[in-house]
C-alpha atoms as a PDB file:
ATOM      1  CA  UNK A   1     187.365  80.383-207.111  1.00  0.00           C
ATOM      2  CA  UNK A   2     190.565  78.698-207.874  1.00  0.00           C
ATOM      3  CA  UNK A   3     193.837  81.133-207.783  1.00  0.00           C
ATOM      4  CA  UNK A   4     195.895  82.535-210.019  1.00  0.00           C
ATOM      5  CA  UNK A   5     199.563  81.133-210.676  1.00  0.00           C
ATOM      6  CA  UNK A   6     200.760  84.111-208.684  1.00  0.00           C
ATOM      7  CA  UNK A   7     198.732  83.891-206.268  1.00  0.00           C
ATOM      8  CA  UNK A   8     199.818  79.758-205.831  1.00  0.00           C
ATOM      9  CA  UNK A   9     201.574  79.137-202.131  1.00  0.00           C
ATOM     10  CA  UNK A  10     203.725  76.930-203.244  1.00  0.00           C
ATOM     11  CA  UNK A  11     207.781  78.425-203.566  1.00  0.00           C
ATOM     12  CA  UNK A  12     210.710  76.567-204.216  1.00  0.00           C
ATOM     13  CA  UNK A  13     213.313  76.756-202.069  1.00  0.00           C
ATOM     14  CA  UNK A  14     216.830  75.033-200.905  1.00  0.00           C
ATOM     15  CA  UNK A  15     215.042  72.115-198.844  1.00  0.00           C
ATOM     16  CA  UNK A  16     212.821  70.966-201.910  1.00  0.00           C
ATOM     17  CA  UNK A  17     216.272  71.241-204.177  1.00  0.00           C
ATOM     18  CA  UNK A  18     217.839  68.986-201.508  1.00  0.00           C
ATOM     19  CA  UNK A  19     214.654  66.354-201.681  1.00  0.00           C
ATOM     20  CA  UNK A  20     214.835  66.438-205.438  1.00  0.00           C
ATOM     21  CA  UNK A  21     218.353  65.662-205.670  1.00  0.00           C
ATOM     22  CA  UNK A  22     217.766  62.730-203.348  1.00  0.00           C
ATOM     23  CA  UNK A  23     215.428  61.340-205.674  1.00  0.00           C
ATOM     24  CA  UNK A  24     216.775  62.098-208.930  1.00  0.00           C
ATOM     25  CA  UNK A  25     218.404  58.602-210.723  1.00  0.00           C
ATOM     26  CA  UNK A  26     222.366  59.170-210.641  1.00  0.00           C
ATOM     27  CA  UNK A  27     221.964  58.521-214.484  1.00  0.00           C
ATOM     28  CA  UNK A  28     220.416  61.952-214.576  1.00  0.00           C
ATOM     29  CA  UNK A  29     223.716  63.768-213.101  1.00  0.00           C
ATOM     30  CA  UNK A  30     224.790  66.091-216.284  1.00  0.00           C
ATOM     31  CA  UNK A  31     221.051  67.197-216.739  1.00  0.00           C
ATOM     32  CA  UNK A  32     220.347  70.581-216.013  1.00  0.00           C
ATOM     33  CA  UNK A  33     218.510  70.619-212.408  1.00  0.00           C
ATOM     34  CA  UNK A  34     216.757  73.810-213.151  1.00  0.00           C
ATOM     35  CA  UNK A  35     214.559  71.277-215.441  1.00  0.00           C
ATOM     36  CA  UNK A  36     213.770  69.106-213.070  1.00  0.00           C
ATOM     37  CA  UNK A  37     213.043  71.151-210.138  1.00  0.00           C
ATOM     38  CA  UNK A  38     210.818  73.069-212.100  1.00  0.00           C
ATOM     39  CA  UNK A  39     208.696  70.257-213.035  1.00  0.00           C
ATOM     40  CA  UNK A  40     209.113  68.816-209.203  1.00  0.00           C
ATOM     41  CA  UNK A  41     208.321  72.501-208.288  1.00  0.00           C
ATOM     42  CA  UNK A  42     204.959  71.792-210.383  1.00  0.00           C
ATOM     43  CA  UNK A  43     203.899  68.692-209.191  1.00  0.00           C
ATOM     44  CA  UNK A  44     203.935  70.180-205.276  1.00  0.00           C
ATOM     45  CA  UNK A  45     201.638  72.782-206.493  1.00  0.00           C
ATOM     46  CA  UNK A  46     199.158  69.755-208.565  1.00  0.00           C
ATOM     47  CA  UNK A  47     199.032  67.802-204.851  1.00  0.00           C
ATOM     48  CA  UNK A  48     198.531  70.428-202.532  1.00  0.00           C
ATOM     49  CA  UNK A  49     195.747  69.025-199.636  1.00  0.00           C
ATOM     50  CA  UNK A  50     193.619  72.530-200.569  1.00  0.00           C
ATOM     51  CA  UNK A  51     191.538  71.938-204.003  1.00  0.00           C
ATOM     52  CA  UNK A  52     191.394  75.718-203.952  1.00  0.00           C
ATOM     53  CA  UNK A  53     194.962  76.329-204.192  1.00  0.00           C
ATOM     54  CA  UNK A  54     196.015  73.846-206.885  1.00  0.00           C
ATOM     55  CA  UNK A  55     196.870  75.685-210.477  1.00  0.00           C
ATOM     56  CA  UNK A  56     194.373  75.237-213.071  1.00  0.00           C
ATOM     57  CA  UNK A  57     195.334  72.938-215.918  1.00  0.00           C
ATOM     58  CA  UNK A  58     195.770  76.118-217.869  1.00  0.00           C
ATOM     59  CA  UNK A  59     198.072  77.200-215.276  1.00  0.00           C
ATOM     60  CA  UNK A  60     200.175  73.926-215.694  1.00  0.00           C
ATOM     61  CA  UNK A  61     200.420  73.905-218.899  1.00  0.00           C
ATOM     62  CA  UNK A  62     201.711  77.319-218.960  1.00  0.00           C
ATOM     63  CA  UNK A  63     204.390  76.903-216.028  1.00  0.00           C
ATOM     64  CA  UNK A  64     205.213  73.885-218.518  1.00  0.00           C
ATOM     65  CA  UNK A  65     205.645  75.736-221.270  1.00  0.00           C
ATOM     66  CA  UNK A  66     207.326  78.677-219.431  1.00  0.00           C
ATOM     67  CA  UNK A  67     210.667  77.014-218.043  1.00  0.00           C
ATOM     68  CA  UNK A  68     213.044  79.063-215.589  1.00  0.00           C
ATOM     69  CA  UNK A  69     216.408  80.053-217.470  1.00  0.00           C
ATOM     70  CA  UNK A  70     219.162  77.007-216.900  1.00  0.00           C
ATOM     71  CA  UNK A  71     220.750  76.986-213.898  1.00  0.00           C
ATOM     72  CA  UNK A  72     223.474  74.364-212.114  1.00  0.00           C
ATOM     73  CA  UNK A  73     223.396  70.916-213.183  1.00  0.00           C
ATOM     74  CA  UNK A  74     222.524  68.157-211.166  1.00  0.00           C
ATOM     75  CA  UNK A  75     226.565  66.935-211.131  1.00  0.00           C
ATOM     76  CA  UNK A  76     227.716  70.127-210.022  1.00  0.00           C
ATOM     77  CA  UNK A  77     225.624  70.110-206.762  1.00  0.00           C
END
């Protein structure tokens, strides 16, 4: 039985902030990060090794539709 979204391991945190901002294109600086690490924070959960634990596509859909209130942008990191 797959899992709910809260029930997903996957949590952001300061180290996957620090490998999304070394793979973000310095074109992007200006854009709000809280955009982007949401959607990288999305894609960690979609490739997880455990079938079990991935979101459902209903799940995605509604973490995509959901976004986290703005925070910093990527310049000001």
């Amino acid at each position: 039985m797959r899992k709910t979204t809260s029930e997903i391991p996957y949590k952001p945190s300061a180290a996957s902030s620090a490998v999304l901002l070394a793979l973000v294109h310095p074109k992007l600086s200006g854009y709000p990060l809280a955009g982007a690490l949401h959607l990288f924070n999305i894609a960690m959960m979609c490739i997880t090794n455990d079938s079990c634990a991935r979101p459902t596509t209903r799940a995605v859909v509604n973490m995509l539709t959901n976004p986290p209130l703005s925070s910093p942008t990527i310049a000001n990191l």
